[in-house]
N, C-alpha and C. Protein backbone atom coordinates (compact mmCIF):
# COMPACT_ATOMS: atom_id res chain seq x y z
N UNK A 1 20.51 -7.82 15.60
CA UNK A 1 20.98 -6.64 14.93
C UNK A 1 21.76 -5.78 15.93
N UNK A 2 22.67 -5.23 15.33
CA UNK A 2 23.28 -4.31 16.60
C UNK A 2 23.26 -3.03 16.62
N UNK A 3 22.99 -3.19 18.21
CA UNK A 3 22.52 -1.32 18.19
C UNK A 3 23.53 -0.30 18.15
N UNK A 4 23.59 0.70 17.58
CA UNK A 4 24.26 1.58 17.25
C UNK A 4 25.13 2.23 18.09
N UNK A 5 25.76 3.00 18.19
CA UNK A 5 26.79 4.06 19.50
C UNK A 5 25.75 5.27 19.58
N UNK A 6 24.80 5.65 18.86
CA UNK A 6 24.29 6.84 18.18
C UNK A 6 22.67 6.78 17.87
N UNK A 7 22.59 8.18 18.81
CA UNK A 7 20.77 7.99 19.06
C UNK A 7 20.37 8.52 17.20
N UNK A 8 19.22 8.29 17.02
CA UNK A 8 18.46 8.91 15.50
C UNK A 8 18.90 10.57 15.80
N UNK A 9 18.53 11.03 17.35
CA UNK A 9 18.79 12.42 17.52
C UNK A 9 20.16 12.73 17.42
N UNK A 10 21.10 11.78 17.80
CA UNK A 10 22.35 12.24 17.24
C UNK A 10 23.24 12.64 16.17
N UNK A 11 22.76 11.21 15.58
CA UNK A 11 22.32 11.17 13.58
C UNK A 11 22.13 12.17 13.20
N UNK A 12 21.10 12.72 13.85
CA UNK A 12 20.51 13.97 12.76
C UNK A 12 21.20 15.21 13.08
N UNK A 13 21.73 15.44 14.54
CA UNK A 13 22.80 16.73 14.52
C UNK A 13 24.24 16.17 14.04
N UNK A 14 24.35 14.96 13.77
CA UNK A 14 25.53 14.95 12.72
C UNK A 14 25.57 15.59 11.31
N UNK A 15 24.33 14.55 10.94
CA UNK A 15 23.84 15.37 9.90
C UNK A 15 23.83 16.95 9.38
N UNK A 16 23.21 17.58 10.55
CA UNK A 16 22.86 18.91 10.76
C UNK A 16 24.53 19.41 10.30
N UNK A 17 25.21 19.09 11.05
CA UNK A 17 26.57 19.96 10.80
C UNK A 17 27.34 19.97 9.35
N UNK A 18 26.74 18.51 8.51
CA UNK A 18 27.53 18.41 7.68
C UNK A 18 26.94 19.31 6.41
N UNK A 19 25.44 19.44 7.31
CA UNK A 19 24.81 20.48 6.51
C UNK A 19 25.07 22.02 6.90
N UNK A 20 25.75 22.19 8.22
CA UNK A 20 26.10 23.36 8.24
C UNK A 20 27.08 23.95 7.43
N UNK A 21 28.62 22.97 6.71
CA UNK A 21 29.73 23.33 6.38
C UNK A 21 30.90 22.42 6.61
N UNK A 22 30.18 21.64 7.30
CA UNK A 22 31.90 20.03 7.82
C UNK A 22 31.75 19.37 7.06
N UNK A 23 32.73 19.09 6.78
CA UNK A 23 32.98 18.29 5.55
C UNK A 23 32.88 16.70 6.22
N UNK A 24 32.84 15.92 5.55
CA UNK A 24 32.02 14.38 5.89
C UNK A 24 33.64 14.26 6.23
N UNK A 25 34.72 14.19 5.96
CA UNK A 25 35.87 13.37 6.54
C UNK A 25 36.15 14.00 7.48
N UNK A 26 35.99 14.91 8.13
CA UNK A 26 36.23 15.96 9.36
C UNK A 26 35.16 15.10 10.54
N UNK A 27 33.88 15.27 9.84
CA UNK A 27 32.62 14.64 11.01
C UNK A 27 33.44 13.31 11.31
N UNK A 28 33.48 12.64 10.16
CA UNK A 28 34.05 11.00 10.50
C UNK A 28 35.21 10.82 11.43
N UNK A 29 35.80 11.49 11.32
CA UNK A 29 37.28 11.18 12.32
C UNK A 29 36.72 11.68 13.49
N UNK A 30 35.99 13.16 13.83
CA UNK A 30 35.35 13.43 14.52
C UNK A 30 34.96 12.76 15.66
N UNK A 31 33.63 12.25 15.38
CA UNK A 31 32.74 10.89 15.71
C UNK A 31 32.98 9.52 15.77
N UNK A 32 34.30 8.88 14.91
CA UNK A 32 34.54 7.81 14.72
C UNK A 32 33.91 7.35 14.06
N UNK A 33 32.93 7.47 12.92
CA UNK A 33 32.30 6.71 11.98
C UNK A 33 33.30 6.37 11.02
N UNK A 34 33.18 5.28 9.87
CA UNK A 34 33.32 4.98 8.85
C UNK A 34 32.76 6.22 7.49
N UNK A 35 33.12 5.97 6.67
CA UNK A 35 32.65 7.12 5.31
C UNK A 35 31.14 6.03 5.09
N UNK A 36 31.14 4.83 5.08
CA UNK A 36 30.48 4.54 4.54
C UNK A 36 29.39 4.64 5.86
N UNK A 37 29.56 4.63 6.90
CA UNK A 37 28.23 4.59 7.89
C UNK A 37 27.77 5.97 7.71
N UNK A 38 28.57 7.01 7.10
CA UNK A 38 28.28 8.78 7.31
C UNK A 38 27.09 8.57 6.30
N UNK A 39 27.76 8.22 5.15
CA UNK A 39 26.59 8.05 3.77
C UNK A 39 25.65 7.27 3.89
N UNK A 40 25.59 6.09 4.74
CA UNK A 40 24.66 5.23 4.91
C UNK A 40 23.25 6.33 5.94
N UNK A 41 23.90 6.71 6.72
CA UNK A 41 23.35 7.70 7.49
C UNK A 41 22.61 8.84 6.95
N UNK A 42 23.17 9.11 6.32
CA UNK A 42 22.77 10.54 4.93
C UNK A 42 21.23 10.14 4.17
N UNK A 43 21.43 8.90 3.85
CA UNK A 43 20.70 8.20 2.64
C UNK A 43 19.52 8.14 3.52
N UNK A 44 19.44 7.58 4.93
CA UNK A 44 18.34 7.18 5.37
C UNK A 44 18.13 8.80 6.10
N UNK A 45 18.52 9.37 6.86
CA UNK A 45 18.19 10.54 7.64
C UNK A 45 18.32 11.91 6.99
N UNK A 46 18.87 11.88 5.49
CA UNK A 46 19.03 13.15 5.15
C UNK A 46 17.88 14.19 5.02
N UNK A 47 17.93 15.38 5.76
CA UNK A 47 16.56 16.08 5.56
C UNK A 47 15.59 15.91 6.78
N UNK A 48 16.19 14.94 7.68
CA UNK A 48 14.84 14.49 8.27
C UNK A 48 14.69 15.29 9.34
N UNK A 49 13.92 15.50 10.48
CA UNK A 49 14.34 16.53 11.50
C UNK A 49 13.91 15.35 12.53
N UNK A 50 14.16 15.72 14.11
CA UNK A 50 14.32 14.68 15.21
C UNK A 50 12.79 14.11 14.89
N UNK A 51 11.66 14.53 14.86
CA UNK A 51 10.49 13.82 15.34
C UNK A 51 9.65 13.04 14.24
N UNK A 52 10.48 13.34 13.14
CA UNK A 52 10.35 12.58 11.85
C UNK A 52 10.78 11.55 11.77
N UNK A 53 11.82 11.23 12.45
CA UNK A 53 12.66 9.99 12.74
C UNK A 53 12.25 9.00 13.71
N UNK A 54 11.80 9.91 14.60
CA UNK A 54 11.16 9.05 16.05
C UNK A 54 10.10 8.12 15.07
N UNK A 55 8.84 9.01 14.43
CA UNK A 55 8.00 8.68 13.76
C UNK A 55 8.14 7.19 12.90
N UNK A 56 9.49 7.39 11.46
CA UNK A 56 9.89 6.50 11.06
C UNK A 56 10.11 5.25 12.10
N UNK A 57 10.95 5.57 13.30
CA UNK A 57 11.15 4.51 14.19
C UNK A 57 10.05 3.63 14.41
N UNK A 58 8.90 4.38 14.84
CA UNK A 58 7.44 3.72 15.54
C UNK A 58 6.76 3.09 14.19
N UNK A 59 6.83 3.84 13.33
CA UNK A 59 6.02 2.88 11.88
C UNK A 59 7.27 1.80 11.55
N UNK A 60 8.54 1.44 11.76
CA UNK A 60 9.45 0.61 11.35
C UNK A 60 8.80 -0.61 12.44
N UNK A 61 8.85 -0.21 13.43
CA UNK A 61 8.60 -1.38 14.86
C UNK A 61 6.98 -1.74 14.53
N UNK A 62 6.36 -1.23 14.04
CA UNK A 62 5.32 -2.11 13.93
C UNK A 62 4.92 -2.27 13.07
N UNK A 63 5.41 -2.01 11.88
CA UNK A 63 5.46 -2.84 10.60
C UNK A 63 6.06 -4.05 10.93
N UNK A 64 7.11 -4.27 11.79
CA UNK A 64 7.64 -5.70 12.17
C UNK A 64 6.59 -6.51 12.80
N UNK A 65 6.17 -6.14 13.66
CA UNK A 65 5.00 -6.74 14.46
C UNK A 65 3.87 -6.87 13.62
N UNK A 66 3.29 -6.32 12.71
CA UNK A 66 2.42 -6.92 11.88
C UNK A 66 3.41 -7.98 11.05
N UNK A 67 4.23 -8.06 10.25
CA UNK A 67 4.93 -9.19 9.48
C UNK A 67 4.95 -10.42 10.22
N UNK A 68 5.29 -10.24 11.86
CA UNK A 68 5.08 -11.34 12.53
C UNK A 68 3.68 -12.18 12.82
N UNK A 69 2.94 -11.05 13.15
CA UNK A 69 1.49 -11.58 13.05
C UNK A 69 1.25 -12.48 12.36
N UNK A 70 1.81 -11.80 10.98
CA UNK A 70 0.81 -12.45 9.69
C UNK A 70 1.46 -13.63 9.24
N UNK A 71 3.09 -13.72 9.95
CA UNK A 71 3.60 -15.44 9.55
C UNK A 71 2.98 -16.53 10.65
N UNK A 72 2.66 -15.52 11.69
CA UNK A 72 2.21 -16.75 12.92
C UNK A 72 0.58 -16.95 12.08
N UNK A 73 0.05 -16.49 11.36
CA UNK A 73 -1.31 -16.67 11.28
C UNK A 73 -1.47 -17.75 9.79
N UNK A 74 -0.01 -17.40 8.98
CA UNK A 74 -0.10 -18.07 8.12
C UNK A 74 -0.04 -19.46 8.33
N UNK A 75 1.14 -19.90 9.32
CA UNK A 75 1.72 -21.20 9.68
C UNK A 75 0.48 -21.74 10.57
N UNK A 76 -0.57 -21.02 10.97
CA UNK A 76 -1.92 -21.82 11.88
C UNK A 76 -2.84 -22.26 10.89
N UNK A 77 -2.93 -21.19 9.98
CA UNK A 77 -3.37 -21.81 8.35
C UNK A 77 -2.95 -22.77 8.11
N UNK A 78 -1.81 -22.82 7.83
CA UNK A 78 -0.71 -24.07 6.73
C UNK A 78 -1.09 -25.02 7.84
N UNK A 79 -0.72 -25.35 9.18
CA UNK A 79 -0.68 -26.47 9.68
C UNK A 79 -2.56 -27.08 9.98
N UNK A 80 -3.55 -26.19 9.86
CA UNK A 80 -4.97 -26.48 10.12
C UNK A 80 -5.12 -27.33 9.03
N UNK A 81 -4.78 -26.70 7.43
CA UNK A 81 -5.28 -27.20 6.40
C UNK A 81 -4.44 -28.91 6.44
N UNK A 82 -3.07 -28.68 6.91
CA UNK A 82 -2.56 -30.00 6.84
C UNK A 82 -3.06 -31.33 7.86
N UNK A 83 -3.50 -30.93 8.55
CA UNK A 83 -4.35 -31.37 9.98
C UNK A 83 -5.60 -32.19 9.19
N UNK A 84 -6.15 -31.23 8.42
CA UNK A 84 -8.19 -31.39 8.00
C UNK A 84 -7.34 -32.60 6.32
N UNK A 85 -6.50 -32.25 5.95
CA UNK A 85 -5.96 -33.25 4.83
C UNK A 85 -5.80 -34.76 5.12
N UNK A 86 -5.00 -34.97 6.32
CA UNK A 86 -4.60 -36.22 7.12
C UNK A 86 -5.95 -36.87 7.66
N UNK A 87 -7.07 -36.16 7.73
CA UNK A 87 -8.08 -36.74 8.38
C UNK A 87 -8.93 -37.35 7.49
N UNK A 88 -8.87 -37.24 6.42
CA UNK A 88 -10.04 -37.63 5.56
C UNK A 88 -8.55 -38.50 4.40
């Protein structure tokens, strides 16, 4: 996945401004974003303030790390049961 030009804290004082009065095609040329990364941005960070985001960050990263867990635990399953099948 690729990482961004732009911290969550940056995001959100982008944000911040467009909530101050800048108009989204002003920020965009601005910053160099796309319209659609401004709105993409909006959708996920709108409202949010910096430590809300951090937050989201840390529950996103290990919600991944449990998903991984639970495929490595499935596939020790799947291959045990296929193991104890072949034997008998």
């Amino acid at each position: 996945m690729k990482r961004s030009r732009f911290s969550d804290e940056q995001i959100i004082g982008i944000l911040k401004e467009h909530q101050a009065g800048f108009s989204a095609v002003d920020l965009c040329r601005k910053y160099g974003v796309s319209d659609a990364t401004f709105y993409k941005w909006r959708s996920k960070y709108g409202g949010m303030e910096v430590a809300e985001a951090k937050r989201l960050k840390a529950l996103e990263d290990e919600n991944g790390k449990l998903k991984r867990l639970l495929a490595d635990a499935m596939l020790d399953v799947s291959t045990l049961k296929e193991m104890l099948g072949k034997n008998f």
